[in-house]
Protein backbone atom coordinates (compact mmCIF):
# COMPACT_ATOMS: atom_id res chain seq x y z
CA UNK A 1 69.37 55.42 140.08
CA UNK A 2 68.91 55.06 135.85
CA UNK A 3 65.60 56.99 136.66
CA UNK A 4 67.75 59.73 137.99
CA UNK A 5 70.35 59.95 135.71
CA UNK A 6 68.03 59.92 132.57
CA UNK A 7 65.73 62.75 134.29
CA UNK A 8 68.98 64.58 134.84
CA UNK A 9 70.14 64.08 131.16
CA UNK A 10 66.31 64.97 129.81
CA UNK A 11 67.27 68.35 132.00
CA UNK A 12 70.41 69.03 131.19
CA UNK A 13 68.94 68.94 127.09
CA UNK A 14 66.39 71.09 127.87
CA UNK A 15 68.62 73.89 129.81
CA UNK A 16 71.12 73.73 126.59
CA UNK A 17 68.11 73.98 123.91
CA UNK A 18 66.54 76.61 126.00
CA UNK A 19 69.68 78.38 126.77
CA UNK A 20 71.07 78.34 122.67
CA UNK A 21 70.07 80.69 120.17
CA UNK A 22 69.82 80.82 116.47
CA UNK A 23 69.58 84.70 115.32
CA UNK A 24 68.68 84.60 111.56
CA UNK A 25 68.41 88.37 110.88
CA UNK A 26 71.36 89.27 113.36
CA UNK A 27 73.38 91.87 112.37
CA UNK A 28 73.19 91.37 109.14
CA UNK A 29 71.39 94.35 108.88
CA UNK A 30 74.86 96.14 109.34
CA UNK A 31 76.14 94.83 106.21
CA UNK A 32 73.16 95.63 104.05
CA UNK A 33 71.40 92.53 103.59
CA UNK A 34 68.38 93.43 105.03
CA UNK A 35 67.79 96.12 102.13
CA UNK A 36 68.94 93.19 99.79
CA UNK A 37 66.18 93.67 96.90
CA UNK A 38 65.53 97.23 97.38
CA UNK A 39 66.00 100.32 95.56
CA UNK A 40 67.87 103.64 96.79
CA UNK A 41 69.70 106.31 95.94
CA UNK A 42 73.48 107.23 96.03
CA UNK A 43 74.39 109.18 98.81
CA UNK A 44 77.59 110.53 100.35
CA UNK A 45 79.05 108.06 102.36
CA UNK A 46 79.75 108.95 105.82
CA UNK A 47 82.55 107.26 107.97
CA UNK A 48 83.51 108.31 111.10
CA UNK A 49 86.67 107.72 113.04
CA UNK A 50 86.61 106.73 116.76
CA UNK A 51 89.89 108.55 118.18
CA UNK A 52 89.59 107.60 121.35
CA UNK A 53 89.27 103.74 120.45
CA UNK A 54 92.57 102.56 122.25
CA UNK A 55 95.08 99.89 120.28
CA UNK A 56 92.79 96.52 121.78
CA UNK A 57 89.95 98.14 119.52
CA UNK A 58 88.15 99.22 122.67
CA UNK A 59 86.76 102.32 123.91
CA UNK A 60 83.57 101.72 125.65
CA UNK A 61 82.33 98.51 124.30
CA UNK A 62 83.83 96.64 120.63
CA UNK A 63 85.45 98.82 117.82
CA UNK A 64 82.33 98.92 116.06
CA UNK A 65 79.93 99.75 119.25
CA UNK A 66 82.39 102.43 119.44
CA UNK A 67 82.02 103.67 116.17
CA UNK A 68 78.38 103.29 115.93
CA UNK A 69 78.27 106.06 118.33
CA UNK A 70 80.49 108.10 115.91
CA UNK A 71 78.42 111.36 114.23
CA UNK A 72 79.24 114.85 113.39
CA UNK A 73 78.06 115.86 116.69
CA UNK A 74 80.32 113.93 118.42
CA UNK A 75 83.83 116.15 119.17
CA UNK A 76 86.36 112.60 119.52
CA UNK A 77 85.07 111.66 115.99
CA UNK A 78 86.89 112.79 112.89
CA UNK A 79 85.27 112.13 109.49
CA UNK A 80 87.13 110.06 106.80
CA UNK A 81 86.56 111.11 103.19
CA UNK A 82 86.04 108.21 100.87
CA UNK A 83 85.81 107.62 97.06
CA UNK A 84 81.76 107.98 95.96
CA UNK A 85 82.82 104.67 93.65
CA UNK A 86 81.84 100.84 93.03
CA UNK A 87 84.40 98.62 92.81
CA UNK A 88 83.66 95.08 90.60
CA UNK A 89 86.15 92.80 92.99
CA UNK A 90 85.82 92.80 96.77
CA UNK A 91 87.65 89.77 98.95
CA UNK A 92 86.65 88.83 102.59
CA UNK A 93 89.56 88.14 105.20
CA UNK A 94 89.97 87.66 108.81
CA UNK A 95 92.39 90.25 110.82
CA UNK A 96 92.83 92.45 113.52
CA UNK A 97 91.55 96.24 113.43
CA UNK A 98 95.00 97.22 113.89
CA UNK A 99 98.39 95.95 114.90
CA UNK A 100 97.47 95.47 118.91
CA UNK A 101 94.42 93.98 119.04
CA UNK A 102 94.55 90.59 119.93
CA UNK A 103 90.85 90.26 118.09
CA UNK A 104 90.89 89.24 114.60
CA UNK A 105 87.01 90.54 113.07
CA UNK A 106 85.93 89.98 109.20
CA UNK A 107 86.75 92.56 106.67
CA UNK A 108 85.94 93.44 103.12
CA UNK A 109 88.74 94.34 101.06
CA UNK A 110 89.56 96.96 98.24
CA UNK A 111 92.44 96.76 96.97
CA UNK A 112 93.07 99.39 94.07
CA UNK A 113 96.78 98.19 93.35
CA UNK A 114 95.18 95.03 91.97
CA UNK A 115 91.93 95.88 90.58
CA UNK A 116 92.50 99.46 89.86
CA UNK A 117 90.21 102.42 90.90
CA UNK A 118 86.27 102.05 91.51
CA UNK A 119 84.25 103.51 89.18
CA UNK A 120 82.88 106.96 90.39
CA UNK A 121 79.07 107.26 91.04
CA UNK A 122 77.32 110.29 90.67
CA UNK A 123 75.43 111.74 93.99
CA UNK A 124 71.81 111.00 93.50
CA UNK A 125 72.46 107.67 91.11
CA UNK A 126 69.55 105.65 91.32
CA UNK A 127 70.52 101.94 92.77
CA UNK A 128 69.91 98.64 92.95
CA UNK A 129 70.97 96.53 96.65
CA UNK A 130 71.90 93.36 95.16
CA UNK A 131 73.97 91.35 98.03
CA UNK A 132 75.98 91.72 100.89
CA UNK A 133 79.54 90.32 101.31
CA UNK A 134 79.16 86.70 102.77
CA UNK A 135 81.60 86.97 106.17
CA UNK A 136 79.19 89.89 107.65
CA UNK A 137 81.82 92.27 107.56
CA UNK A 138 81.72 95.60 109.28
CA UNK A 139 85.33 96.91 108.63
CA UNK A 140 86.67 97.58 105.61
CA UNK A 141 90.42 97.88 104.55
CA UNK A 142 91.17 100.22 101.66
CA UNK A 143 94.10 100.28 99.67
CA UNK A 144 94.68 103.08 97.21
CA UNK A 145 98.08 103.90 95.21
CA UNK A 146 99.83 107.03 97.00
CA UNK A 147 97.57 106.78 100.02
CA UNK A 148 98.33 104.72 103.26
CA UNK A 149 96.37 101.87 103.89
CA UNK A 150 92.85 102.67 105.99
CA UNK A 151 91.12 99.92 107.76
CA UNK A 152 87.71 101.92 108.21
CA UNK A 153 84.62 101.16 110.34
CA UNK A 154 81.91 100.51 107.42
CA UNK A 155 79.99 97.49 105.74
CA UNK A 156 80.19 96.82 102.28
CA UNK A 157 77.10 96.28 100.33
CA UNK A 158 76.42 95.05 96.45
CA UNK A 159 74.54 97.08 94.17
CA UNK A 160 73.56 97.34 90.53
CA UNK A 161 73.52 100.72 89.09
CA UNK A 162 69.80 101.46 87.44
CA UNK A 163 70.71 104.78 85.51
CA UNK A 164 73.45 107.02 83.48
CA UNK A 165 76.36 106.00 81.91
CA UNK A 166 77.35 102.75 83.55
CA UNK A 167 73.83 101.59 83.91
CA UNK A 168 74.06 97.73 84.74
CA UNK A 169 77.62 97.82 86.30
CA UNK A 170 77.14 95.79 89.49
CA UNK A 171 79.89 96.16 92.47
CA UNK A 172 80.65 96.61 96.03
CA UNK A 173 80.37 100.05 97.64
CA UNK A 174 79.93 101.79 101.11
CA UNK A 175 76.57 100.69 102.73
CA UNK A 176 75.35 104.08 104.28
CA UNK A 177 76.17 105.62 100.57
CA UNK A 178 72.66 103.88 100.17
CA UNK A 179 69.64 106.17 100.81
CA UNK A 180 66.52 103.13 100.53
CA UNK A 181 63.97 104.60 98.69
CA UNK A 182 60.66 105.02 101.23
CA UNK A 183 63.08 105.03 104.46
């Protein structure tokens, strides 16, 4: 009977530490830590808007499955213009994509009634990836003075700027503004 129990116990282990996993890289690569250390180039940023993601956050799949799929060929996706800046203060939070979901995902904030604006960044800056926001984020919520608040589909990523005017300046900006140099 003990004999039993203990080989059932040694199995039971074994299905749980089989059955577990530890992902290390994950999707961090969405966030921009992966290209943590490398050099780039400023880019436009380019965020796309699901429309036919319904108020749960679901279309086919999560809010951001659903946007992944989200490109200018696509006719349900509408592009969002967004500042080509680098803001020195970003904050992480917890909340739902929007007022139905019953999901709460991590965010980066921006919050420009605070801070104040970003500082613009010239198209073709050359950049530093310094750090990505600790919570994994892949939604961002912007708020701007005399524009509604948008909670937008994109990863945040830190970066040092390595030429021009505001050389050195080190903030958070959109992660696909990023072109990695030799990529």
């Amino acid at each position: 009977m003990i004999k039993n129990i203990l080989i059932l116990s040694i199995l039971t282990t074994l299905i749980f530490a089989a059955c577990s996993t530890s992902d290390s890289s994950g999707s961090a690569s969405s966030s921009g830590t992966s290209i943590q250390g490398k050099t780039g180039t400023f880019q436009e940023p380019k965020i796309y808007i699901n429309k036919l993601i319904t108020g749960d956050g679901n279309a086919a799949g999560s809010a951001s499955e659903a946007q992944s799929k989200c490109d200018d060929t696509v006719s349900h996706c509408i592009r969002k213009k967004v500042p080509h800046s680098i803001w020195t203060t970003m904050t992480e939070s917890v909340r739902a994509y929007n007022t139905e979901s019953q999901r709460k995902e991590p965010f980066c904030e921006i919050n420009e009634h605070k801070e104040g604006p970003g500082t613009p960044v010239e198209i073709g800056t050359k950049v530093e990836v310094i750090g990505g926001p600790t919570n994994d984020c892949k939604h961002t919520m912007l708020m701007r003075p005399g524009s509604p608040l948008s909670k937008l589909p994109a990863a945040l990523v830190k970066i040092k700027i390595l030429e021009g005017e505001n050389k050195g300046l080190e903030g958070w900006t959109w992660s696909n503004a990023i072109a990695v140099d030799g990529q």
